[in-house]
C-alpha atoms as a PDB file:
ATOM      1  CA  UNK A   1       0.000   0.000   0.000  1.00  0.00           C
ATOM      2  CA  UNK A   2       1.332   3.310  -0.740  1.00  0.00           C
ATOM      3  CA  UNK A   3      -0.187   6.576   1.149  1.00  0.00           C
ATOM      4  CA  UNK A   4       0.064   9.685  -0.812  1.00  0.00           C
ATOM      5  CA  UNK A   5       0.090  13.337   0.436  1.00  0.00           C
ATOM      6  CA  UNK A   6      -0.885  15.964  -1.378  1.00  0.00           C
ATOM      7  CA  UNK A   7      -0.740  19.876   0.499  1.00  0.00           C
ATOM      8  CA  UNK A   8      -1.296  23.378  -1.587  1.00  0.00           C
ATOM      9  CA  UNK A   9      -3.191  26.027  -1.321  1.00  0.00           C
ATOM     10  CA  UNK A  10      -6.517  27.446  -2.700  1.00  0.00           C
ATOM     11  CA  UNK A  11      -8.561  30.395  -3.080  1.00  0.00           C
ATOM     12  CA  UNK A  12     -11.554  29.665  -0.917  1.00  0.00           C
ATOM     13  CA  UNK A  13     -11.670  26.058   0.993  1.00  0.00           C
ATOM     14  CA  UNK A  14     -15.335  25.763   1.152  1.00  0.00           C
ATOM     15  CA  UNK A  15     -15.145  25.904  -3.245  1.00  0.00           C
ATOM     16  CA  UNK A  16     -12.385  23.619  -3.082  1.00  0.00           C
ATOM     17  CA  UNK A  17     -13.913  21.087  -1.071  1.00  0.00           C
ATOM     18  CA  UNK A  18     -17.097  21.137  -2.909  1.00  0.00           C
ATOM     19  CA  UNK A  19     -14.911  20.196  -6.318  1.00  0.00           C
ATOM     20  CA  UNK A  20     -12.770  17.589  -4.184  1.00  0.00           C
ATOM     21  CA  UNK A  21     -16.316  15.873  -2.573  1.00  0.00           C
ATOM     22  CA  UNK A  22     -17.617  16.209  -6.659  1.00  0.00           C
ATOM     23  CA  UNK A  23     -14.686  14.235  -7.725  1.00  0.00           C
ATOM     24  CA  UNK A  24     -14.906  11.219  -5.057  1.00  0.00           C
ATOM     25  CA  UNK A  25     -16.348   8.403  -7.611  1.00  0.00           C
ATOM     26  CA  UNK A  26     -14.102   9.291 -10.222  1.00  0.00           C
ATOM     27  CA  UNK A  27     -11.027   9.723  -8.235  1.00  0.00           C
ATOM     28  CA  UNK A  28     -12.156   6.359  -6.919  1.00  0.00           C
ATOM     29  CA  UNK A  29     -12.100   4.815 -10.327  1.00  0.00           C
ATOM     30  CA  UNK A  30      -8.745   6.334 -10.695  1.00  0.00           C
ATOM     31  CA  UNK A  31      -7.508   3.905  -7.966  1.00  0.00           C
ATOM     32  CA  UNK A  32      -7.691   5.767  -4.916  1.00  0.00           C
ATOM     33  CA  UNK A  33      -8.743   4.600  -1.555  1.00  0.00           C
ATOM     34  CA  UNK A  34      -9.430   6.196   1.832  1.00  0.00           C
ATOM     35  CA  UNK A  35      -9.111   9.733   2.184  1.00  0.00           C
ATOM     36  CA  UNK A  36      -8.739  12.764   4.705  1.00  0.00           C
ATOM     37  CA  UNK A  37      -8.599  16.375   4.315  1.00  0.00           C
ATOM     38  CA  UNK A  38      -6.726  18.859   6.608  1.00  0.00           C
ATOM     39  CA  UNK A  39      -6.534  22.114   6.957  1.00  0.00           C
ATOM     40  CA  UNK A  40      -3.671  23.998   8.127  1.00  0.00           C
ATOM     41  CA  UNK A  41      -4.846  25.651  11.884  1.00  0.00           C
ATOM     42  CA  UNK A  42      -3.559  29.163  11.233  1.00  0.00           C
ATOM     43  CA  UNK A  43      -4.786  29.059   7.565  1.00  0.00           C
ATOM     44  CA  UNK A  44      -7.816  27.676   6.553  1.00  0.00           C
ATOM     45  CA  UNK A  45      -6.733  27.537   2.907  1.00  0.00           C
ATOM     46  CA  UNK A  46      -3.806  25.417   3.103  1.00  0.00           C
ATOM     47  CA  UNK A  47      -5.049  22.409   2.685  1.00  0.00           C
ATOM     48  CA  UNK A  48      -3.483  18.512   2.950  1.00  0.00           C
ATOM     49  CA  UNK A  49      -5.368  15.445   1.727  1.00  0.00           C
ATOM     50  CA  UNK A  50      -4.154  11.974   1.570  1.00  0.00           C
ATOM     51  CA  UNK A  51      -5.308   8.711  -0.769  1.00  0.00           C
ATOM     52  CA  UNK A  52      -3.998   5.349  -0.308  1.00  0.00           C
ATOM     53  CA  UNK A  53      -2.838   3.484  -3.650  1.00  0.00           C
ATOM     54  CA  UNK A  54      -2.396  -0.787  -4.349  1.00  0.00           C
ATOM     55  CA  UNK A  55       1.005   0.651  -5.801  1.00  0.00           C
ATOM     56  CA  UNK A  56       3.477   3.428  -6.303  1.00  0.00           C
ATOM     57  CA  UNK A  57       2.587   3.306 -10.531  1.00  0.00           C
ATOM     58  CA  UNK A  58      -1.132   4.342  -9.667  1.00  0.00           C
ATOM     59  CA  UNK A  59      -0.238   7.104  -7.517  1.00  0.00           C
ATOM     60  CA  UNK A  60       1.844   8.158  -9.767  1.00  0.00           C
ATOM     61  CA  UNK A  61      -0.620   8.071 -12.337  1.00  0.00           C
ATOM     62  CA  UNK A  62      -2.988   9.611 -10.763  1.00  0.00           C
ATOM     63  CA  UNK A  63      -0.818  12.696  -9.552  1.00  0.00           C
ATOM     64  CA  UNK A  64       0.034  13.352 -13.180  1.00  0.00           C
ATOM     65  CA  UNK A  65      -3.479  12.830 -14.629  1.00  0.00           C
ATOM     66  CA  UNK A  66      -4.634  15.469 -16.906  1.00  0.00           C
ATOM     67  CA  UNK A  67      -7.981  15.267 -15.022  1.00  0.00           C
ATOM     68  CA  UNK A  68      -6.847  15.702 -11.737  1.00  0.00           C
ATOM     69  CA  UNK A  69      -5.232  18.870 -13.063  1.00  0.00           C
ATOM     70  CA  UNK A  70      -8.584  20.292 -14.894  1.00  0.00           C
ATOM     71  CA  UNK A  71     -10.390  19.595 -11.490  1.00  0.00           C
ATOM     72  CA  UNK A  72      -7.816  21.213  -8.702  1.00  0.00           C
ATOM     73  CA  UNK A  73      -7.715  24.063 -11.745  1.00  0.00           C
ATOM     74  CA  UNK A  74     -11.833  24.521 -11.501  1.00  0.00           C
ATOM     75  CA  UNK A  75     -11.452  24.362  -7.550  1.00  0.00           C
ATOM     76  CA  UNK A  76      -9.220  26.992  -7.156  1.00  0.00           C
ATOM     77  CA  UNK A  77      -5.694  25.142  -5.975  1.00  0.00           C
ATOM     78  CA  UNK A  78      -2.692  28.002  -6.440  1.00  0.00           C
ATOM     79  CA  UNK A  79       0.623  27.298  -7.175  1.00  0.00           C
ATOM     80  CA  UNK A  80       2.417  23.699  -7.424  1.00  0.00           C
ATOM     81  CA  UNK A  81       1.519  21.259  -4.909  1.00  0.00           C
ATOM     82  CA  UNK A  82       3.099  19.425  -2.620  1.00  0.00           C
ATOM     83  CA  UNK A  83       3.345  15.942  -3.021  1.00  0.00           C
ATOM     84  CA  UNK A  84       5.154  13.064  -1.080  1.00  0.00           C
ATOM     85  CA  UNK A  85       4.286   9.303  -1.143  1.00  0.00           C
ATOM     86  CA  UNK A  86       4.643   6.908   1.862  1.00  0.00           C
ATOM     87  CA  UNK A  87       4.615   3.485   2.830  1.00  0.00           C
ATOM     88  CA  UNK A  88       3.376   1.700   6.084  1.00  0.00           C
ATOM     89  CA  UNK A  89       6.674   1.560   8.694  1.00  0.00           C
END
């Protein structure tokens, strides 16, 4: 299992997370499971999120998918994200 992390900012959280909740059966078609969403306390606009993957290729994968870019586009994410991928210790 591979846990990845994903943290960047956006223009308005409550826009964001109505995109992100929007794109749960297609980002679960994409391969990912479980999820969480975090805000950063002194910012509520800096947001982490995390998706578990069977492997390191479909994280990958889905990172770099031209959809996932249209979508975090349309909900307002600024800049480059973040992005680190983990495995259980």
């Amino acid at each position: 299992m591979i846990r990845m992390f994903v943290r960047h900012p956006v223009t308005d959280f409550t826009t964001w997370k109505q995109a992100y909740d929007s794109f749960d059966a297609e980002r679960t078609t994409m391969g990912a499971m479980g999820e969480s969403v975090f805000q950063a306390v002194d910012d509520p606009n800096d947001v982490t999120a995390w998706h578990d993957f069977e492997s390191l290729e479909t994280a990958r994968a889905f990172i770099e998918s031209p959809r996932l870019r249209e979508v975090m586009d349309q909900a307002g994410v600024t800049g480059k994200p973040s992005v680190w991928f983990t495995t259980p210790a």
